[in-house]
PDB file of N, CA and C in Angstrom:
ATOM      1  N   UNK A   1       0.854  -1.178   0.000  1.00  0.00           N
ATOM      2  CA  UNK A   1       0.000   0.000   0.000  1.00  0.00           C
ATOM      3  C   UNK A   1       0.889   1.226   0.000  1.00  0.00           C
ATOM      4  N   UNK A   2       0.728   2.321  -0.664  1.00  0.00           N
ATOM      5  CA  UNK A   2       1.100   3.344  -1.087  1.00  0.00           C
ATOM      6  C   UNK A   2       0.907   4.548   0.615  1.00  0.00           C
ATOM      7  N   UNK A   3       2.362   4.978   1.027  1.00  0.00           N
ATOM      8  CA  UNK A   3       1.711   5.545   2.080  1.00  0.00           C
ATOM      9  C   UNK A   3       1.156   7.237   1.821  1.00  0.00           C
ATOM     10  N   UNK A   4       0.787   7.630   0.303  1.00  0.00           N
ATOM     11  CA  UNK A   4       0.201   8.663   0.114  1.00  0.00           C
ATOM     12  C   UNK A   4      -0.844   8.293  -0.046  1.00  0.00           C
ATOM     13  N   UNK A   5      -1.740   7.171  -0.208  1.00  0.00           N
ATOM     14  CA  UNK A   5      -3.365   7.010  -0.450  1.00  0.00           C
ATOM     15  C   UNK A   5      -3.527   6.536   1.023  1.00  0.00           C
ATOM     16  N   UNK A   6      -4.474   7.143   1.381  1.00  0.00           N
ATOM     17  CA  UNK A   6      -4.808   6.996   2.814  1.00  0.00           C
ATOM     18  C   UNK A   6      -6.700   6.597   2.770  1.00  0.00           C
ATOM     19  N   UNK A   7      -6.741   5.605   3.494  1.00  0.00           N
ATOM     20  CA  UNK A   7      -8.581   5.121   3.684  1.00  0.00           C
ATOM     21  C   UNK A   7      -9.463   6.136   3.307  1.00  0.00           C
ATOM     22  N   UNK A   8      -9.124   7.288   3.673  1.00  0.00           N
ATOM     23  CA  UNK A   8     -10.066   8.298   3.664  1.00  0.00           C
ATOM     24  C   UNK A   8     -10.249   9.015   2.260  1.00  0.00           C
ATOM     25  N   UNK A   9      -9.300   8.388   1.634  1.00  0.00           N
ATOM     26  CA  UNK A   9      -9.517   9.432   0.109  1.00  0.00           C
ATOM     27  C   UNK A   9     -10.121   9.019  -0.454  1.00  0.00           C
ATOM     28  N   UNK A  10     -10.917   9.808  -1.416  1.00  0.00           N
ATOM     29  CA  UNK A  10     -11.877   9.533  -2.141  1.00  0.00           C
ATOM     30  C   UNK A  10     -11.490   9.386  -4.028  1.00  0.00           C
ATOM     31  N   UNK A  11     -10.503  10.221  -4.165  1.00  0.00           N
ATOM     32  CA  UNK A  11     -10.054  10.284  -5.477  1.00  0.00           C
ATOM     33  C   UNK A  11      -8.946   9.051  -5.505  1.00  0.00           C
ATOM     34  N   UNK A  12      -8.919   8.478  -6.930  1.00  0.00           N
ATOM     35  CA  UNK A  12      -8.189   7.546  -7.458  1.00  0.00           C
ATOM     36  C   UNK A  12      -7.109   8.212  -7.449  1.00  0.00           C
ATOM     37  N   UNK A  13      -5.576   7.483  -7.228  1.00  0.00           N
ATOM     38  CA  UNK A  13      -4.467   7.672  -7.378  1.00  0.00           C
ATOM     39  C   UNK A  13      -3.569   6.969  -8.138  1.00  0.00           C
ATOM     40  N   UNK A  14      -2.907   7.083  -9.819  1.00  0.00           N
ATOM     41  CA  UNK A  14      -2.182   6.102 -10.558  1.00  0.00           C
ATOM     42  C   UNK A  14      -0.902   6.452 -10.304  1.00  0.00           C
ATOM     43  N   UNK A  15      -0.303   5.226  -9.923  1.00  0.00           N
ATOM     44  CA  UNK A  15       1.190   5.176  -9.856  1.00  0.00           C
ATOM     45  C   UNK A  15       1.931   4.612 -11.352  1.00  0.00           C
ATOM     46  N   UNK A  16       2.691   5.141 -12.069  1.00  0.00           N
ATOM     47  CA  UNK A  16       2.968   5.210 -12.721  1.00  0.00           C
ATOM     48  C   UNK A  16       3.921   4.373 -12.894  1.00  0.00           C
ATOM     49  N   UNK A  17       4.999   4.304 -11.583  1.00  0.00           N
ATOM     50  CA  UNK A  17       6.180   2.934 -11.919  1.00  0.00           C
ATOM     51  C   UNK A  17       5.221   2.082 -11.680  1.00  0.00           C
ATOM     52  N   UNK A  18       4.386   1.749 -11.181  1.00  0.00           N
ATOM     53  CA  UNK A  18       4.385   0.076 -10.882  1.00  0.00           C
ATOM     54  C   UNK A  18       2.753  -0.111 -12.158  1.00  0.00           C
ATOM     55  N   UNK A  19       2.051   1.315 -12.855  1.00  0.00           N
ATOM     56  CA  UNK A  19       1.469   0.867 -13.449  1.00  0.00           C
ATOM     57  C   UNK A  19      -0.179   0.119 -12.943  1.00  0.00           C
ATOM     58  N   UNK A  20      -0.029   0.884 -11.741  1.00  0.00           N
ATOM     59  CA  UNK A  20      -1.364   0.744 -11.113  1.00  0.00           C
ATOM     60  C   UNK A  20      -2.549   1.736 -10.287  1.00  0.00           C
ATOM     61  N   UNK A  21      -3.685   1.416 -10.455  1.00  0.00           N
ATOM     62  CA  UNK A  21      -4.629   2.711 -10.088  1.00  0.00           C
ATOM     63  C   UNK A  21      -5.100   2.026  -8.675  1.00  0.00           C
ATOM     64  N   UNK A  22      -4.696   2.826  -7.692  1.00  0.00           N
ATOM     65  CA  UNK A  22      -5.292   2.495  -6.350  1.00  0.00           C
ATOM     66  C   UNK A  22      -6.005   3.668  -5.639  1.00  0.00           C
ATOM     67  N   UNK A  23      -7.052   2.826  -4.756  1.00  0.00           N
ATOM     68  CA  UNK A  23      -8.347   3.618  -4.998  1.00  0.00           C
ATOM     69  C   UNK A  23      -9.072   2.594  -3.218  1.00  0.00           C
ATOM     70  N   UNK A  24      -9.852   3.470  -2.772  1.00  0.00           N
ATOM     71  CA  UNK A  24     -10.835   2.760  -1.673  1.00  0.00           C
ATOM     72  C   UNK A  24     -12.317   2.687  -1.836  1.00  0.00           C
ATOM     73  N   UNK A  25     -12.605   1.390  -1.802  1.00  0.00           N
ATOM     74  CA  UNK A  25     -14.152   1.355  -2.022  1.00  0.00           C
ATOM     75  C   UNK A  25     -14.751   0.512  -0.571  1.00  0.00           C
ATOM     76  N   UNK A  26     -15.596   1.000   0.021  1.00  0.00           N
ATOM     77  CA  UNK A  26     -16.059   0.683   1.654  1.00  0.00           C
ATOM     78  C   UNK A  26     -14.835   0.835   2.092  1.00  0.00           C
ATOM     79  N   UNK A  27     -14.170   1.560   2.004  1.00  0.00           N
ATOM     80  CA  UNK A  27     -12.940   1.397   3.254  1.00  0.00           C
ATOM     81  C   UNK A  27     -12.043   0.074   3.109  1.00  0.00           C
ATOM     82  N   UNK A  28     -12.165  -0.179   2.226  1.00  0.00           N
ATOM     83  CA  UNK A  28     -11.017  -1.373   1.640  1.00  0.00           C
ATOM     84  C   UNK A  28     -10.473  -1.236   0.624  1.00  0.00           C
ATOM     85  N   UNK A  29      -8.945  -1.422   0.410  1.00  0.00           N
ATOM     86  CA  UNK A  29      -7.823  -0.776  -0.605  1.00  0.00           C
ATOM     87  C   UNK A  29      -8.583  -2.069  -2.208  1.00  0.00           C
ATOM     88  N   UNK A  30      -8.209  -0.924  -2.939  1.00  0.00           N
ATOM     89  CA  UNK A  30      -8.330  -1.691  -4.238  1.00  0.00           C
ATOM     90  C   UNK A  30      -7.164  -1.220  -5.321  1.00  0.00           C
ATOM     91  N   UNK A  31      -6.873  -2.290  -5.883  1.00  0.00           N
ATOM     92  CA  UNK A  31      -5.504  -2.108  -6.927  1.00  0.00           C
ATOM     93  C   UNK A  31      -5.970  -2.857  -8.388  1.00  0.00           C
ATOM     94  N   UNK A  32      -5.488  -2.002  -8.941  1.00  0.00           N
ATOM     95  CA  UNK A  32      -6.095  -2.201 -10.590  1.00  0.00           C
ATOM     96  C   UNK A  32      -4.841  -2.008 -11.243  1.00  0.00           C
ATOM     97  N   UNK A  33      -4.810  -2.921 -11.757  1.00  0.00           N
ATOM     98  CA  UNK A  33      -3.142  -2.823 -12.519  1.00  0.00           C
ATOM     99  C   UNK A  33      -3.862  -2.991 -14.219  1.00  0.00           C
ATOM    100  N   UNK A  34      -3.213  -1.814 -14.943  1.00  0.00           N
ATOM    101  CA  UNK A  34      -3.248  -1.291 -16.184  1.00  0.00           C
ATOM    102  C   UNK A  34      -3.242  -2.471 -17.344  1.00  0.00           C
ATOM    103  N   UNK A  35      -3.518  -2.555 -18.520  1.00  0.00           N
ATOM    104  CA  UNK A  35      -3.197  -3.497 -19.200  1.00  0.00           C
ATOM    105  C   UNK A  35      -1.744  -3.291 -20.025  1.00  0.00           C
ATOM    106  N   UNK A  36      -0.831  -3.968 -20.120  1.00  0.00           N
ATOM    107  CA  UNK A  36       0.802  -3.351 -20.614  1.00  0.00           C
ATOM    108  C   UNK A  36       0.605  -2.432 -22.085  1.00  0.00           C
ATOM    109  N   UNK A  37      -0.869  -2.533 -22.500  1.00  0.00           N
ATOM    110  CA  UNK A  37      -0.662  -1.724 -23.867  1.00  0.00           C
ATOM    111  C   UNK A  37      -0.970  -0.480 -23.231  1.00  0.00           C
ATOM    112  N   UNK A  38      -1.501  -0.113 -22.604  1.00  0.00           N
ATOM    113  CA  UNK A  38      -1.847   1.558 -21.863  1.00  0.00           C
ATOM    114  C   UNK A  38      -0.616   1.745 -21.080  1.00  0.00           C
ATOM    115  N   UNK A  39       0.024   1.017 -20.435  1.00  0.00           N
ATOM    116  CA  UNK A  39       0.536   2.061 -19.005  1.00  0.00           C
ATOM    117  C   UNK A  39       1.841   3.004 -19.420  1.00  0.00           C
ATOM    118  N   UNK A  40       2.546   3.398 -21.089  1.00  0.00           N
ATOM    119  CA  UNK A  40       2.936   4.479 -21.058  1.00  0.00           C
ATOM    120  C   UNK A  40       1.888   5.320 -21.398  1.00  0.00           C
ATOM    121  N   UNK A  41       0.908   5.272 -21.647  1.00  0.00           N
ATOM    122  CA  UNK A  41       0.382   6.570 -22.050  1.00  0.00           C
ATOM    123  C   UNK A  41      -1.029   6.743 -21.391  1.00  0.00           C
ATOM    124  N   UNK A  42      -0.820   5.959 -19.897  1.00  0.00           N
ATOM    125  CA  UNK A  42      -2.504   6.273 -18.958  1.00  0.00           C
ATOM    126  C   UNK A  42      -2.318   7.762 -18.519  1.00  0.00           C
ATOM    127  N   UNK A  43      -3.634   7.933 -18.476  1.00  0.00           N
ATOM    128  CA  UNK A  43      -3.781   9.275 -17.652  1.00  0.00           C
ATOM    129  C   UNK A  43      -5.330   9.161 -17.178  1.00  0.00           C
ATOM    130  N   UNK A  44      -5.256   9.321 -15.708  1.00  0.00           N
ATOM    131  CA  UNK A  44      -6.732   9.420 -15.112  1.00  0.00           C
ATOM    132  C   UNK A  44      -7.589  10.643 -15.485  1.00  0.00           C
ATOM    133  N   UNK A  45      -6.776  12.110 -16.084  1.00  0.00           N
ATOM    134  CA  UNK A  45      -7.546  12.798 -16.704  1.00  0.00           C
ATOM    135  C   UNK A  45      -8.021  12.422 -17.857  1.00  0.00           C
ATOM    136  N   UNK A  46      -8.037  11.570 -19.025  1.00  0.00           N
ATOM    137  CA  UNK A  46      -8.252  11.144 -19.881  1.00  0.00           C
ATOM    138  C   UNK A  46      -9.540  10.419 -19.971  1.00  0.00           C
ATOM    139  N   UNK A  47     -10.764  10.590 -20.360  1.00  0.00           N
ATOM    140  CA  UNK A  47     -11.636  10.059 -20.301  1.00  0.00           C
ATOM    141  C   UNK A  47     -12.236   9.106 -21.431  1.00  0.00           C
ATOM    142  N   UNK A  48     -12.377   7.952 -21.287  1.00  0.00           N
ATOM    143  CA  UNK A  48     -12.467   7.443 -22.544  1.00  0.00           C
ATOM    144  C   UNK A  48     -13.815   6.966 -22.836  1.00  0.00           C
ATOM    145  N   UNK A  49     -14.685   7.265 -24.002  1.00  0.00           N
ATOM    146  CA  UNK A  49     -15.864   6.873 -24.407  1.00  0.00           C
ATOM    147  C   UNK A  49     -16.508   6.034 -24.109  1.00  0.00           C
ATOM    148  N   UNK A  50     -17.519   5.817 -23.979  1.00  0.00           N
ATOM    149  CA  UNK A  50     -18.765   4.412 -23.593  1.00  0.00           C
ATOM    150  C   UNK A  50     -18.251   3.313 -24.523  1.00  0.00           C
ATOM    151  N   UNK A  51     -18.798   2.339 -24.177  1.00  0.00           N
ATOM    152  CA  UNK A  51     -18.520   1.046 -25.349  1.00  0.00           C
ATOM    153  C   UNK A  51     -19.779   1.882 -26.197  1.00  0.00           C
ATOM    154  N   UNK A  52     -19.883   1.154 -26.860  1.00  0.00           N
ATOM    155  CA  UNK A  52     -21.549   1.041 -27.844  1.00  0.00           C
ATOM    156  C   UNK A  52     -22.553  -0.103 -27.458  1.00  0.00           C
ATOM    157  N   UNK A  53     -21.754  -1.087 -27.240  1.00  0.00           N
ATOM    158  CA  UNK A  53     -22.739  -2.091 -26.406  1.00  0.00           C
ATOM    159  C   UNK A  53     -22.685  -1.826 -24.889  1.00  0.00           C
ATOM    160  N   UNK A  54     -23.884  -2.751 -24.603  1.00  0.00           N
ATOM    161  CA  UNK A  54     -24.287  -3.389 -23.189  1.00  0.00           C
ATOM    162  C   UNK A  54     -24.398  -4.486 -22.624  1.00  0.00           C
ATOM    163  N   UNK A  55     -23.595  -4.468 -21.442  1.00  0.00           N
ATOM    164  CA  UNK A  55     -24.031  -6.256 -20.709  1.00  0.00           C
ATOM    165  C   UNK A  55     -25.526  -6.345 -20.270  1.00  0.00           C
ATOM    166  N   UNK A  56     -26.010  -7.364 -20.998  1.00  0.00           N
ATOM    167  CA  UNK A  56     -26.698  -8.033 -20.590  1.00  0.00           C
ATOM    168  C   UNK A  56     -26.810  -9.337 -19.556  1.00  0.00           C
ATOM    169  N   UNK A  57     -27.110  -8.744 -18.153  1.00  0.00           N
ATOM    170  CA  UNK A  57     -27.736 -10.201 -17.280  1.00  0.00           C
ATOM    171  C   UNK A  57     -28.206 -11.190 -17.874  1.00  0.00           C
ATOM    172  N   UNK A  58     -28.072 -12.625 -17.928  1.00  0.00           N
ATOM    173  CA  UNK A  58     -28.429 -13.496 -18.189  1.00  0.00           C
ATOM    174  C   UNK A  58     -29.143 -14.274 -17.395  1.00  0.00           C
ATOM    175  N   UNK A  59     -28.429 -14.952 -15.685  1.00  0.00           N
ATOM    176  CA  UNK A  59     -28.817 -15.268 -15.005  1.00  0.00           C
ATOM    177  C   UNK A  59     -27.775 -15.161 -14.284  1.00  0.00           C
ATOM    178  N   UNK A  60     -28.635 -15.540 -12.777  1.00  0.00           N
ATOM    179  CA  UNK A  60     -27.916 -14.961 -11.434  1.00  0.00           C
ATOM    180  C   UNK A  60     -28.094 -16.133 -10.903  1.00  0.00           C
ATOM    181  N   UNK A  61     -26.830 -16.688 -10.293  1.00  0.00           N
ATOM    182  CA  UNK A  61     -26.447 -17.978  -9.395  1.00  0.00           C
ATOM    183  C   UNK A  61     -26.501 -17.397  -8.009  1.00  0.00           C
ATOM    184  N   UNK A  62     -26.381 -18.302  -6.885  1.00  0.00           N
ATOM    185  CA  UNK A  62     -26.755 -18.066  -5.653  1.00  0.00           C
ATOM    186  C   UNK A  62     -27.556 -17.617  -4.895  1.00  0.00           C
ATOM    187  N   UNK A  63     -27.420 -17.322  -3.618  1.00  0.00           N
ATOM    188  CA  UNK A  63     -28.267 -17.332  -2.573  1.00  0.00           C
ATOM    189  C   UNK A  63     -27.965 -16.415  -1.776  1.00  0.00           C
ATOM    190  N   UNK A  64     -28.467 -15.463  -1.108  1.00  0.00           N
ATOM    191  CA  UNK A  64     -28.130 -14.489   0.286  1.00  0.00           C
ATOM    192  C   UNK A  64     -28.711 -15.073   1.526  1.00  0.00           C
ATOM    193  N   UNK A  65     -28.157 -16.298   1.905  1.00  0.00           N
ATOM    194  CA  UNK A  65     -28.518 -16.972   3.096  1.00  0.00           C
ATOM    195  C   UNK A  65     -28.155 -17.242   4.084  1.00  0.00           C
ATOM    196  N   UNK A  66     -26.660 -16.637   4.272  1.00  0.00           N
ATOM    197  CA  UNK A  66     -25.818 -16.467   5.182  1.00  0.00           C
ATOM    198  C   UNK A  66     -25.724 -15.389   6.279  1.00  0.00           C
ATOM    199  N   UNK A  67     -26.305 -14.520   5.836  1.00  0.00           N
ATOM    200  CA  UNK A  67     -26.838 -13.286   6.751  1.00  0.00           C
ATOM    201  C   UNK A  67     -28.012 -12.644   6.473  1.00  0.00           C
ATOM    202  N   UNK A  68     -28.746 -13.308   5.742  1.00  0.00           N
ATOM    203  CA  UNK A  68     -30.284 -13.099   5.591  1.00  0.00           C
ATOM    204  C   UNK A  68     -31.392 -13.648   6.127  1.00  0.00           C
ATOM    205  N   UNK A  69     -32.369 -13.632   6.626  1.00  0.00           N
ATOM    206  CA  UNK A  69     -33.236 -14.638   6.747  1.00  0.00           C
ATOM    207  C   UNK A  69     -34.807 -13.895   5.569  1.00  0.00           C
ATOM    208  N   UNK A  70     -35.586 -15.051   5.935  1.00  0.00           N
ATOM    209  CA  UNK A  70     -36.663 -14.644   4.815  1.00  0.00           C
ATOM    210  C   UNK A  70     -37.030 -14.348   3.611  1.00  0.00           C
ATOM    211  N   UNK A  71     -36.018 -14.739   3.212  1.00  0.00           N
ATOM    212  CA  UNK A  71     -35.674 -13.520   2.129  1.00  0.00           C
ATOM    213  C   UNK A  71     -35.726 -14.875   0.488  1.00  0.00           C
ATOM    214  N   UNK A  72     -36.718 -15.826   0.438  1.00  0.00           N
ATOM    215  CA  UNK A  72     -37.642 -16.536  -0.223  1.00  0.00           C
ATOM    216  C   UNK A  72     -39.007 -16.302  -0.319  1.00  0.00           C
ATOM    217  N   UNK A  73     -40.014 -15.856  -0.969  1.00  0.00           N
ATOM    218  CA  UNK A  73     -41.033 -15.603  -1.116  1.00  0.00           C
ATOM    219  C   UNK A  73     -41.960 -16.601  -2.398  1.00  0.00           C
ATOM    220  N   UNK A  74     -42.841 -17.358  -2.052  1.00  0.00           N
ATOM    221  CA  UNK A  74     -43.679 -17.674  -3.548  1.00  0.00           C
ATOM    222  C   UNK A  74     -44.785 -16.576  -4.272  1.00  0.00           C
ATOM    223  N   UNK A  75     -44.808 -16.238  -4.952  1.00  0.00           N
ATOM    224  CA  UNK A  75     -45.775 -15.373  -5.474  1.00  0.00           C
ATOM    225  C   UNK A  75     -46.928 -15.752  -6.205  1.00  0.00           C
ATOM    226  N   UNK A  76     -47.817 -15.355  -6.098  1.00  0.00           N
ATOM    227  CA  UNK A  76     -49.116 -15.901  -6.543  1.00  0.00           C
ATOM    228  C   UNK A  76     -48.833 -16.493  -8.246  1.00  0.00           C
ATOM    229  N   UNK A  77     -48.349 -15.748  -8.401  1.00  0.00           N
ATOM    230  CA  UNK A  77     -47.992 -16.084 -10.009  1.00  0.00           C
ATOM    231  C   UNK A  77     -47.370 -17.592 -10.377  1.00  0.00           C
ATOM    232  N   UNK A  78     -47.043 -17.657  -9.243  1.00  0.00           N
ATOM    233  CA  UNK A  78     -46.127 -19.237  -9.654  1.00  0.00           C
ATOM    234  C   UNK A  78     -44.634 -18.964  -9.044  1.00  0.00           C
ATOM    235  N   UNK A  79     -43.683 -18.058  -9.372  1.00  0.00           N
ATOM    236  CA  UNK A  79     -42.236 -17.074  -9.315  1.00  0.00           C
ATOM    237  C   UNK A  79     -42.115 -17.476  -8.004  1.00  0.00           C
ATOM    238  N   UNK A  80     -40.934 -17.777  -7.799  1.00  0.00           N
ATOM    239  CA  UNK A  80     -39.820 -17.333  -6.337  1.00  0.00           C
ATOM    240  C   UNK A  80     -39.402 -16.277  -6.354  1.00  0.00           C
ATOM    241  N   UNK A  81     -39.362 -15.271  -5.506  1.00  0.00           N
ATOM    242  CA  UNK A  81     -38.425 -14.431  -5.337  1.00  0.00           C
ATOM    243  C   UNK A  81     -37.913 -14.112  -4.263  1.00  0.00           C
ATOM    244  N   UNK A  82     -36.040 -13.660  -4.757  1.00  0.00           N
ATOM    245  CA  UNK A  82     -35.093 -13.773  -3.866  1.00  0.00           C
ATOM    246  C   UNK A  82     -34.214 -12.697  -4.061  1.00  0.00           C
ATOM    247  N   UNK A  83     -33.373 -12.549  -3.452  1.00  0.00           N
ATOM    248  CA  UNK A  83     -32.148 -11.365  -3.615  1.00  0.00           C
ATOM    249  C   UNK A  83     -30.822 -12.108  -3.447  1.00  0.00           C
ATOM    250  N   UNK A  84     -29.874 -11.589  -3.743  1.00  0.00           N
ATOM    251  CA  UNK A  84     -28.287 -12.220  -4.162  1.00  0.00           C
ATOM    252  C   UNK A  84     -27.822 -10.496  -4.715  1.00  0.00           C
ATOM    253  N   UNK A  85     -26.852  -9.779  -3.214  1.00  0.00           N
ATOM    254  CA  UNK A  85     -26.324  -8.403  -3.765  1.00  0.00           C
ATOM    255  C   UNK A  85     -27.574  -7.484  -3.918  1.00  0.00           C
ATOM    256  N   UNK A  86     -27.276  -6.877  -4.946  1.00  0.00           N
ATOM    257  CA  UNK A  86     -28.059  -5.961  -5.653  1.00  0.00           C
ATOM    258  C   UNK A  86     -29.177  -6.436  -6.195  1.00  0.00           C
ATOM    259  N   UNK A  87     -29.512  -7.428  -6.754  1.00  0.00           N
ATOM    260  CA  UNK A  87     -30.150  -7.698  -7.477  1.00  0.00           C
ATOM    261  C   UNK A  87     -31.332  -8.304  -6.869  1.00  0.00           C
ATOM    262  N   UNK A  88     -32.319  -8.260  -6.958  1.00  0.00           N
ATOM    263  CA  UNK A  88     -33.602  -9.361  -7.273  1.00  0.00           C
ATOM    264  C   UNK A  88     -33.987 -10.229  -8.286  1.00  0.00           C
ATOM    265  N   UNK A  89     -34.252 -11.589  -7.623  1.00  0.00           N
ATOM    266  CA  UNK A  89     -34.651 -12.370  -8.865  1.00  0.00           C
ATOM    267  C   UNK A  89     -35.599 -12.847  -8.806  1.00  0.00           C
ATOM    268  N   UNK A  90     -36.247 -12.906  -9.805  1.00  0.00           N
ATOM    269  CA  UNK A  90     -37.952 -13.801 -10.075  1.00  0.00           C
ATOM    270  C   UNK A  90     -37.539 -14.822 -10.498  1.00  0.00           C
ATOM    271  N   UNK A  91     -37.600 -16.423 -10.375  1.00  0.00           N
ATOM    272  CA  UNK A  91     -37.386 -17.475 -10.848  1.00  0.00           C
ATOM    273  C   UNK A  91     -38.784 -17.874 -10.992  1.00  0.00           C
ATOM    274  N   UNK A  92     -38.566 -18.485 -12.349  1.00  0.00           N
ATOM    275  CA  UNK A  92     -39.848 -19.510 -12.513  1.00  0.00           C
ATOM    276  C   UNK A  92     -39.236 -21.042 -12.590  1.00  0.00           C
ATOM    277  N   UNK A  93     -39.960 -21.634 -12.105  1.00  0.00           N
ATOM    278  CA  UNK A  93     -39.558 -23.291 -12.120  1.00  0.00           C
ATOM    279  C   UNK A  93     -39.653 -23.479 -13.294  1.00  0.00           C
ATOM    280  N   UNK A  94     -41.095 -23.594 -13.566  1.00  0.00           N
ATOM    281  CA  UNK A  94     -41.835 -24.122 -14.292  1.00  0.00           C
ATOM    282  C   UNK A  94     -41.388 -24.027 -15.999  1.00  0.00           C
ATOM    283  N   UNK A  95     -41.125 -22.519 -16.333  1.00  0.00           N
ATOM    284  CA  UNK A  95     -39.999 -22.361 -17.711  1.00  0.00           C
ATOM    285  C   UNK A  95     -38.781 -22.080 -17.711  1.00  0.00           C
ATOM    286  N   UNK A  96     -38.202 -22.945 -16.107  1.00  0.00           N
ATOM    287  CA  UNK A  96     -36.503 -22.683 -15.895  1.00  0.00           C
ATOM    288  C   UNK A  96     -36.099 -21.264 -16.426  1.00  0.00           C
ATOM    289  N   UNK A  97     -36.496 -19.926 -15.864  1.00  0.00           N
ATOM    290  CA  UNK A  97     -36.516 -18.902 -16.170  1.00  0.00           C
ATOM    291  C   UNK A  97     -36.664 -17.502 -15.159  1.00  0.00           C
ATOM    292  N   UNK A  98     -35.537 -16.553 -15.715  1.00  0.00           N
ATOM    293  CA  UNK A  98     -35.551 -15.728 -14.071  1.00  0.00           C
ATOM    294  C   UNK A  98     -35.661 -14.788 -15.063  1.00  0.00           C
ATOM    295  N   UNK A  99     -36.130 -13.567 -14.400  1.00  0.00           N
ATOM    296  CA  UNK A  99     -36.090 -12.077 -14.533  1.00  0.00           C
ATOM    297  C   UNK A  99     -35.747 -11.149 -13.491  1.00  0.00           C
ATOM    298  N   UNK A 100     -35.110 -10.335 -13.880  1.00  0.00           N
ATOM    299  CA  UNK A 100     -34.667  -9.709 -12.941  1.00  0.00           C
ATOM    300  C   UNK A 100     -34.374  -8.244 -12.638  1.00  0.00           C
ATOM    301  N   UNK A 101     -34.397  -7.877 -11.343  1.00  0.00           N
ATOM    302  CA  UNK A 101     -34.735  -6.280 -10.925  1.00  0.00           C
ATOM    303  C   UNK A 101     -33.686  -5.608 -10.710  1.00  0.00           C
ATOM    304  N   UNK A 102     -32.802  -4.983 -11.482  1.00  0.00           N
ATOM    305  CA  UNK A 102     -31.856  -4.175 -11.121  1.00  0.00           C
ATOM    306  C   UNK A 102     -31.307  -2.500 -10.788  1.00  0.00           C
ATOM    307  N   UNK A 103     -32.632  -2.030 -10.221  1.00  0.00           N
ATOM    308  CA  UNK A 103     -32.819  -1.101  -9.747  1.00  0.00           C
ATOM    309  C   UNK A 103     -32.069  -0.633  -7.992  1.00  0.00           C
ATOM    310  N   UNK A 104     -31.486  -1.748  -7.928  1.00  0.00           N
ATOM    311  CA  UNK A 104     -30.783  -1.042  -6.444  1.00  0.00           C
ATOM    312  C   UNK A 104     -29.277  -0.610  -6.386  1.00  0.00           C
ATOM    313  N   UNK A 105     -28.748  -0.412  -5.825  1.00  0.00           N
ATOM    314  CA  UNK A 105     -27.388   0.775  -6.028  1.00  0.00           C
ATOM    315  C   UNK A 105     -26.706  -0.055  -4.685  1.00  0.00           C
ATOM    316  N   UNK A 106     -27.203  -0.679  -3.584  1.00  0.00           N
ATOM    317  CA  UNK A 106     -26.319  -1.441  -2.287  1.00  0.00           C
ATOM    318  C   UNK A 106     -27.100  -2.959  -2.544  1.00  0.00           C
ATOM    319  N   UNK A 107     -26.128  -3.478  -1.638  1.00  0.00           N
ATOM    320  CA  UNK A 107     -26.861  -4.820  -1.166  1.00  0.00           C
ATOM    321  C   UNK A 107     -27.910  -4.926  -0.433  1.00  0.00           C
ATOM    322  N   UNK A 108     -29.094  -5.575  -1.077  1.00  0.00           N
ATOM    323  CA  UNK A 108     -29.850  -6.158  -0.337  1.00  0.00           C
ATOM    324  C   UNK A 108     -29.975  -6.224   0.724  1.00  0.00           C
ATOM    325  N   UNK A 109     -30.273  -5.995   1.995  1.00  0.00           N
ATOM    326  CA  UNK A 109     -30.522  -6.777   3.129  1.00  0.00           C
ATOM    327  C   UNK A 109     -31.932  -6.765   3.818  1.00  0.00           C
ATOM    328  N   UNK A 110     -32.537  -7.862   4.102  1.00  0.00           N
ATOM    329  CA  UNK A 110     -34.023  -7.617   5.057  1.00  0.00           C
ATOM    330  C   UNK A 110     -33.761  -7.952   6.531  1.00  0.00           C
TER     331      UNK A 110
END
């Protein structure tokens, strides 16, 4: 750890010899090391364009059951629904098929 990035900062910091952007997210260090075709010519002022595409969710594996409780519901419709992170999922058994709600910004918790 870099002893100029300190927990409390909020702005990204790139180090240039070693070719890495370190940064705190919840209060835990994160290190992002450059891909070797950028790191002579990164710059965090440099902003680089959107893709043109989008990820698309497909499906969502797991469970939030480890520090959740309740958090299974059947719905009249037929659907389970559950949370895993951010997300909500509608599972259907019946056409092995989920949809899903990605309208939240934190984790889940009930």
């Amino acid at each position: 750890m870099s002893p100029f990035l300190l927990p409390r900062t909020k702005d990204a910091v790139y180090n240039e010899e070693e070719g890495c952007l370190m940064m705190f997210i919840r209060g835990r260090p994160v290190t992002l090391y450059a891909p070797s075709a950028l790191i002579d010519h990164y710059s965090l002022s440099k902003v680089s364009p959107a893709p043109s595409q989008k990820l698309k969710l497909e499906w969502v594996y797991g469970y939030r059951g480890r520090d959740a409780r309740c958090n299974l519901y059947l719905l009249p419709t037929g659907e389970m629904v559950y949370f895993v992170a951010a997300v909500v999922v509608l599972f259907n058994a019946e056409e092995h098929s989920q949809r899903h709600y990605l309208g939240h910004t934190e984790d889940i918790k009930w």
